[in-house]
Protein backbone atom coordinates (compact mmCIF):
# COMPACT_ATOMS: atom_id res chain seq x y z
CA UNK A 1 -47.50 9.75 52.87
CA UNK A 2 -45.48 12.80 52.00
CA UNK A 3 -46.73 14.87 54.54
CA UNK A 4 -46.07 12.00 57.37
CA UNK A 5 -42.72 11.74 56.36
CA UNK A 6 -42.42 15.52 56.37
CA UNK A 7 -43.96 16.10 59.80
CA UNK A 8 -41.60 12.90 61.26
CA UNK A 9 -38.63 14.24 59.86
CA UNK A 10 -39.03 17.51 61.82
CA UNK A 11 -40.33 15.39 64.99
CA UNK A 12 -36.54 13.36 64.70
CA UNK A 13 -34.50 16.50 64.48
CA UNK A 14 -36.58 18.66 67.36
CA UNK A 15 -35.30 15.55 69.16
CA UNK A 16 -31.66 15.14 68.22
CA UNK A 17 -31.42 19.02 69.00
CA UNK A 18 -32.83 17.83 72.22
CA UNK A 19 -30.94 15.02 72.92
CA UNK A 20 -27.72 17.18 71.78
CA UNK A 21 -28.21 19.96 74.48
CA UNK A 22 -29.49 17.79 76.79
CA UNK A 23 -25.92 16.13 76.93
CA UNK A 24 -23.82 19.54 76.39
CA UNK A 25 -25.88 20.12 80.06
CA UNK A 26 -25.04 16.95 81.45
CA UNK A 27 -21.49 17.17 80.73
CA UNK A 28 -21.20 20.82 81.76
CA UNK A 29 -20.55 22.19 78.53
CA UNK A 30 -23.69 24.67 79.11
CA UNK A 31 -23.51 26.38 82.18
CA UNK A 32 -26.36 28.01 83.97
CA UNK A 33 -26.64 31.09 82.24
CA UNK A 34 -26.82 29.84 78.73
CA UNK A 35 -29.47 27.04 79.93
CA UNK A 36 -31.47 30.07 81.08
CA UNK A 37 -31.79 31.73 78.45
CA UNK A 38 -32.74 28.40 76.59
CA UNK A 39 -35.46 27.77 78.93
CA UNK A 40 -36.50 31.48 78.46
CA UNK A 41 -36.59 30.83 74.79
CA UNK A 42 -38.69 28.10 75.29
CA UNK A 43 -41.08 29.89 77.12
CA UNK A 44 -41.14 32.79 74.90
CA UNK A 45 -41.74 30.38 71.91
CA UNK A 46 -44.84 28.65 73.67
CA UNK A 47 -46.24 32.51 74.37
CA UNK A 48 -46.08 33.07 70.53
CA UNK A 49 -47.12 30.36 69.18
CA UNK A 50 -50.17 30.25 71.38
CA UNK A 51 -50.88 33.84 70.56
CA UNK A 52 -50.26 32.73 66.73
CA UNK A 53 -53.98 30.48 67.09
CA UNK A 54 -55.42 34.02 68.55
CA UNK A 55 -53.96 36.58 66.19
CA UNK A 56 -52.76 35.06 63.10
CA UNK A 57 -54.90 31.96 62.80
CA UNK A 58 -58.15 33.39 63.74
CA UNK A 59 -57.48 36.84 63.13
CA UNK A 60 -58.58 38.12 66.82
CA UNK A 61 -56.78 41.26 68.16
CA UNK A 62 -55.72 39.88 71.63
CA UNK A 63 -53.18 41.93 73.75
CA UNK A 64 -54.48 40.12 77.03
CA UNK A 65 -51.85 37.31 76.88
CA UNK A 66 -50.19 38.25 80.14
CA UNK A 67 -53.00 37.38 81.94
CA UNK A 68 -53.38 33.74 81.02
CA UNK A 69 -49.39 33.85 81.47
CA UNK A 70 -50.06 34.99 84.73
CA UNK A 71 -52.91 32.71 86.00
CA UNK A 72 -50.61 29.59 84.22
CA UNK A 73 -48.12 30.87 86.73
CA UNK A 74 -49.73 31.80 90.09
CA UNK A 75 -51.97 28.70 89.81
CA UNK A 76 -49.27 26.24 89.30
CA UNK A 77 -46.84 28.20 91.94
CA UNK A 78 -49.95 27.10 94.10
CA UNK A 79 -49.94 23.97 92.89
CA UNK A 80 -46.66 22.88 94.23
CA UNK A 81 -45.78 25.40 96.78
CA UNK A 82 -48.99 25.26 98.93
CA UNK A 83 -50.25 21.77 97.90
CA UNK A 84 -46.94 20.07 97.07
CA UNK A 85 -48.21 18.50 93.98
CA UNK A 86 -45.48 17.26 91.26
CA UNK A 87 -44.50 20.02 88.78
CA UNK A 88 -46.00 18.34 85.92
CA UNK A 89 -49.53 18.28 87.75
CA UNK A 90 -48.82 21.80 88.75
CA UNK A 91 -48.48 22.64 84.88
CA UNK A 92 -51.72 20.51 83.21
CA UNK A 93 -53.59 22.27 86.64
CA UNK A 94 -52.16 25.80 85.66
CA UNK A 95 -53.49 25.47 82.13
CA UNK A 96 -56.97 24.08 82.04
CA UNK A 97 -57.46 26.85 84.52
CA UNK A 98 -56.04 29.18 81.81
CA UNK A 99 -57.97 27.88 79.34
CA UNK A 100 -61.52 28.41 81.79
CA UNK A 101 -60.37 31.82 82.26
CA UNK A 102 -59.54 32.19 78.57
CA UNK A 103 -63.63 30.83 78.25
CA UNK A 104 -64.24 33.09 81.00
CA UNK A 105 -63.24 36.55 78.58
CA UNK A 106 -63.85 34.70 75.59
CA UNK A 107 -67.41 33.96 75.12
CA UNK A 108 -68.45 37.74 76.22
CA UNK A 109 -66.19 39.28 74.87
CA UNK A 110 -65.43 37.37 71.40
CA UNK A 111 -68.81 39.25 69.90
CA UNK A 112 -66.34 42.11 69.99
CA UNK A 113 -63.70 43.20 67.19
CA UNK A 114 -61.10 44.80 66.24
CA UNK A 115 -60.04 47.59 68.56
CA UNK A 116 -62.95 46.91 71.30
CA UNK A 117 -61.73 43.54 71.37
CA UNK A 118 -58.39 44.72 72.12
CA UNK A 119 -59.72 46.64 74.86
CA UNK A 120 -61.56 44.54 76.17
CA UNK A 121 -58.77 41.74 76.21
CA UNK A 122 -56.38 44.50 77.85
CA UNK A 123 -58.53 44.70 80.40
CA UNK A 124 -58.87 41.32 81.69
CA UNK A 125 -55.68 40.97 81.69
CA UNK A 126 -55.26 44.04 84.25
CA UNK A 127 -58.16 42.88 86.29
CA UNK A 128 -55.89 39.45 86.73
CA UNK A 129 -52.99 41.63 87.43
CA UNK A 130 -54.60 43.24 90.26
CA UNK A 131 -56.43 40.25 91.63
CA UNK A 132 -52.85 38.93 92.42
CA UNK A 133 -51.95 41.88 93.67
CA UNK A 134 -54.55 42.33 96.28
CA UNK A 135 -54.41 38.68 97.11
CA UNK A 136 -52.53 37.84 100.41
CA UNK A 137 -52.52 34.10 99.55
CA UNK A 138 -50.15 34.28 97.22
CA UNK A 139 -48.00 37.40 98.70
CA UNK A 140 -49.75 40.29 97.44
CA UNK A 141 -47.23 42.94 95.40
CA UNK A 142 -44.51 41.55 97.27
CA UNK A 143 -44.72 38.22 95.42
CA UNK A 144 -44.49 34.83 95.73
CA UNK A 145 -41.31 32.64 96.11
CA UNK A 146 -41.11 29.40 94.41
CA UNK A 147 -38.75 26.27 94.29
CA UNK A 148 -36.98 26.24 91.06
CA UNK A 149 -37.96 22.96 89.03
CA UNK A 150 -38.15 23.82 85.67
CA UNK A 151 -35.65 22.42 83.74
CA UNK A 152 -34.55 22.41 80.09
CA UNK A 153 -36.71 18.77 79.14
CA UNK A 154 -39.67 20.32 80.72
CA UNK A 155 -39.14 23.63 78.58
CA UNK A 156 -38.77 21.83 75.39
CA UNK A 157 -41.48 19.42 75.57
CA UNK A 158 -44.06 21.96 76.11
CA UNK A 159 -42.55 23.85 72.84
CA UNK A 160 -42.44 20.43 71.18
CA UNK A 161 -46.12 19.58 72.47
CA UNK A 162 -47.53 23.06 72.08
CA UNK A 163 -46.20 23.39 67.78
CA UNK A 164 -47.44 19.70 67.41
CA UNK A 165 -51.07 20.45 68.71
CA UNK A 166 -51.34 23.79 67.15
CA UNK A 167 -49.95 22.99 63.86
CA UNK A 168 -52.74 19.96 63.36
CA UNK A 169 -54.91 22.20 64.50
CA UNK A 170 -54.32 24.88 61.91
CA UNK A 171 -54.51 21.99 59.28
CA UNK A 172 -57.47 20.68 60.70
CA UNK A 173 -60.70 21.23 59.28
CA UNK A 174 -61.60 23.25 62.37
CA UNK A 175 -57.93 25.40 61.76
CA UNK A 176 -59.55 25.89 58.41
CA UNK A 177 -63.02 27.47 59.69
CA UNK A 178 -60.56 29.61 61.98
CA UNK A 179 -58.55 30.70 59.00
CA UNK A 180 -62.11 31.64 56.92
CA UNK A 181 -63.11 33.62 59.92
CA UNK A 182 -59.77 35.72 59.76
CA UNK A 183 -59.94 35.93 56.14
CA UNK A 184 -64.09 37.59 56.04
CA UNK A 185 -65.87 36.65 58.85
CA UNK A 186 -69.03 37.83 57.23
CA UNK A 187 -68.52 35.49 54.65
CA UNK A 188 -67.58 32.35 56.82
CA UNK A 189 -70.88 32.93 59.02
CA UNK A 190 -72.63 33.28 55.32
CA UNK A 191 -71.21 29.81 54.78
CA UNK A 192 -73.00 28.67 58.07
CA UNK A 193 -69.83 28.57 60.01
CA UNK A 194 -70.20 28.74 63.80
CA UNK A 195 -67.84 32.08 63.36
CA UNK A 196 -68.55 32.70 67.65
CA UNK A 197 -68.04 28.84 68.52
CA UNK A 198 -64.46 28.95 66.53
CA UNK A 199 -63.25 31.96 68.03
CA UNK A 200 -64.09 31.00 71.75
CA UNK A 201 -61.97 27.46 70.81
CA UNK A 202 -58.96 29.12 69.22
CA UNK A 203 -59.04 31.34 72.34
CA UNK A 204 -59.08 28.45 74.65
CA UNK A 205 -55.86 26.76 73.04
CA UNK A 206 -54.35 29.69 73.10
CA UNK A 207 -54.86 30.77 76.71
CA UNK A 208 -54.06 26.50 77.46
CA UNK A 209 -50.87 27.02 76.10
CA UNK A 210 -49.91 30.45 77.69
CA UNK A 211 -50.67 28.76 81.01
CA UNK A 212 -47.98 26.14 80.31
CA UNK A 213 -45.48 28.91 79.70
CA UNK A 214 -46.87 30.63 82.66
CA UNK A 215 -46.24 27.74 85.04
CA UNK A 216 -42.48 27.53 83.63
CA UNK A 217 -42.04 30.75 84.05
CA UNK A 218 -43.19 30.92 87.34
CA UNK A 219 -40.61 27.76 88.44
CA UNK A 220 -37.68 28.83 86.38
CA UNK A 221 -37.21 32.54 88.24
CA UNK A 222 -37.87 31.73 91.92
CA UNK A 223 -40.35 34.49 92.65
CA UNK A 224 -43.54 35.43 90.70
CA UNK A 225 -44.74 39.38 90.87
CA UNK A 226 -47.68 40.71 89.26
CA UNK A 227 -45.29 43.29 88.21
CA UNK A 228 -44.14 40.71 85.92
CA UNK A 229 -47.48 40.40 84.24
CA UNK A 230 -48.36 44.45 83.05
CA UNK A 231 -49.86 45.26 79.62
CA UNK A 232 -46.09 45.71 78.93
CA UNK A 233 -45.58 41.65 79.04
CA UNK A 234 -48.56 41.47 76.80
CA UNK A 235 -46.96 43.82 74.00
CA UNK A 236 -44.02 42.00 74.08
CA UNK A 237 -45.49 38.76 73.36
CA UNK A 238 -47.52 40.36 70.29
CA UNK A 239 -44.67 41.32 69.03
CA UNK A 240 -42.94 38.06 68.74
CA UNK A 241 -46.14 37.79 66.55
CA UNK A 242 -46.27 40.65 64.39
CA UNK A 243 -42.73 40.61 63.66
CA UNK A 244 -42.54 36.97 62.75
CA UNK A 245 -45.75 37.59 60.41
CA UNK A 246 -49.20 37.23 60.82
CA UNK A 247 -50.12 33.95 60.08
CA UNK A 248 -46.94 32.43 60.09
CA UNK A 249 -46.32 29.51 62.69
CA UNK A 250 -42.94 29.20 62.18
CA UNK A 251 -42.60 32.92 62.03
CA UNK A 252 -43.45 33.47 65.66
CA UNK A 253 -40.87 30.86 66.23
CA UNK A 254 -38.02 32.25 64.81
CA UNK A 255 -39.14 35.67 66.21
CA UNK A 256 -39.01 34.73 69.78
CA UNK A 257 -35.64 33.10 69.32
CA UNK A 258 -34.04 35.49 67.83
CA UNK A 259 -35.64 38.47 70.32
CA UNK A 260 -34.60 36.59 73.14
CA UNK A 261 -30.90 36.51 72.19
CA UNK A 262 -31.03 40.23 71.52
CA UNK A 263 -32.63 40.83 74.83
CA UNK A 264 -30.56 38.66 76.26
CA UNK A 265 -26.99 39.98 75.26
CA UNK A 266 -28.48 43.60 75.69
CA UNK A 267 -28.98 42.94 79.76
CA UNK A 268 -25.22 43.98 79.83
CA UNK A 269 -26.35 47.40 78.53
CA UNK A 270 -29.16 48.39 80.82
CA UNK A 271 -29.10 52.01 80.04
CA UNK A 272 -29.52 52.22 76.43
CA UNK A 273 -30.90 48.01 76.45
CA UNK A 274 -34.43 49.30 75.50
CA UNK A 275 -32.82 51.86 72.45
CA UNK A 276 -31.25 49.15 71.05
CA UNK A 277 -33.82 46.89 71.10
CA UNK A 278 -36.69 49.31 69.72
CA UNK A 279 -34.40 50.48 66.89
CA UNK A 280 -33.74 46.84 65.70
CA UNK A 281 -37.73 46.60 65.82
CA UNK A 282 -38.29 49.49 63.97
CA UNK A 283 -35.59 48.58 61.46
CA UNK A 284 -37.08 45.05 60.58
CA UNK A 285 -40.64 46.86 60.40
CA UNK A 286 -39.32 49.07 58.05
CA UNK A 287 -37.95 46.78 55.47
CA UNK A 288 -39.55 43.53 56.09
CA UNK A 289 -43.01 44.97 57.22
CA UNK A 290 -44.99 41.75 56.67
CA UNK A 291 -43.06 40.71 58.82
CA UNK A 292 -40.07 38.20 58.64
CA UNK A 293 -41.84 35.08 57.05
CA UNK A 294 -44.90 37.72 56.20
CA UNK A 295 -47.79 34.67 55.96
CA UNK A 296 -45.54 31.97 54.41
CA UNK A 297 -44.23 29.11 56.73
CA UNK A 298 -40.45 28.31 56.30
CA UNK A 299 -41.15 25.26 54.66
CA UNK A 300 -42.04 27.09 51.83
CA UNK A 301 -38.61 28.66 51.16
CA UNK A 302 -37.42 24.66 50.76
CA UNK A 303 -37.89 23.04 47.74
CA UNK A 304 -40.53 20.31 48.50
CA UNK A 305 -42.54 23.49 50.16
CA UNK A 306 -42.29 25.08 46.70
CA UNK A 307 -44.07 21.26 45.47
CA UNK A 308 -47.48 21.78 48.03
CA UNK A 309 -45.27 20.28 51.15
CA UNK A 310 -47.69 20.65 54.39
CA UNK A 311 -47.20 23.97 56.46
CA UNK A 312 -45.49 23.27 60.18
């Protein structure tokens, strides 16, 4: 009973904070710019949290996430653009076909760890790169140009729809077999835990979810590049991890909203933009190097998370 009341009174203020932006756009309060980099939040919040399952649930060393980002993007852009489906078709089509190509590298690959993993993840998501890149359908290195239609209610949803799944998910009993697997993996598959199965599935969610981002991405910026989608994208996104803490949901949250704000204000300084934003990396890493929330959730900095309240 606790924990339902808990989880519906963070459902009622994700949507007065919706509702509440939602009319500062209507009325004109928000202009363009600011709704941008809302919606680019939004997006970089979805690309965390889905990397969260990968890294900090399961423990899995993944620094492939552009490429599901990318196929979520150039599928969907394909989607509406060449088939004129509806956007929302375009995004559930962009991210099952994330989630097969997240199958795809995951069941060969997933026998791998650590470091080869990495590799091996890094790869894939280079091979995608340059599959786009060679592919005159959708416009080759030059790019493809698509209608913008993503909007802030379509941003927040899939934040609201991709904590909600991945949360229960990482309370589940199946989150729980993920968690053992991070924790000693020797020891979960000791305990007859299908260590090969879970991985595969936590990679599958997570490449799902990157897809949705992908295919808001791809209709909030009016042209998609494979540019876009280097190894650089991918360290970016695991840093929104790492620096929010491993294992900590709502740690990759506030992470990605608080990186996009500095990367955001620091477009007016191109030239040093990059400086600025590695040193204020390096200086949270230096002080706070579990990261932010280390492998707490926020919840327990409350005083009913101090009492066993449920993690969000």
């Amino acid at each position: 009973m606790k924990k339902s009341k808990i989880f519906w009174g963070y459902a009622v203020l994700a949507l007065v904070i919706y509702a509440v932006v939602q009319l500062l756009i209507s009325n004109g309060v928000i202009q363009n710019y600011y709704q941008n980099m809302f919606i680019a939040m939004c997006i970089n919040i979805i690309l965390a949290v889905s990397l969260h399952v990968i890294i900090g649930v399961t423990g899995q060393f993944s620094i492939g996430h552009a490429g599901f980002l990318a196929v979520g993007a150039y599928i969907s852009a394909i989607c509406t653009m060449k088939f004129g489906m509806p956007f929302i078709t375009a995004i559930l089509i962009g991210a099952i076909v994330a989630a097969l190509a997240g199958l795809l590298v995951g069941i060969p690959s997933l026998r791998l760890k650590g470091d080869y993993l990495a590799i091996a993840t890094l790869g894939f998501a280079e091979i995608i790169r340059i599959v786009f890149v060679n592919t005159d359908y959708v416009g080759g290195a030059a790019g493809l140009q698509v209608t913008h239609q993503s909007t802030w209610t379509y941003a927040f949803f899939g934040v609201f729809i991709t904590i909600l799944v991945i949360s229960n998910f990482t309370n589940s009993r199946h989150g729980r077999a993920c968690i053992s697997i991070r924790e000693d993996e020797i020891a979960a598959d000791a305990m007859g835990i299908n260590t090969t199965y879970y991985k595969v599935v936590a990679f599958a969610i997570g490449s799902f979810f990157a897809g949705v981002a992908g295919a808001i991405y791809a209709h909030n910026y009016y042209i998609i590049q494979p540019t876009a989608f280097g190894f650089l994208k991918s360290f970016d996104i695991l840093i929104f991890v790492v620096l929010g803490g491993l294992g900590s949901l709502s740690g990759s949250v506030i992470a990605a909203i608080l990186l996009t704000i500095v990367s955001t204000y620091l477009q007016e300084f191109p030239e040093t933009r990059m400086i600025i934003y590695s040193l204020i990396l390096i200086l949270v890493m230096l002080y706070r190097p579990t990261g932010l929330l280390g492998s707490k959730e926020i919840t327990a900095y409350f005083k009913f998370g101090k009492k066993g309240g449920t993690r969000v």
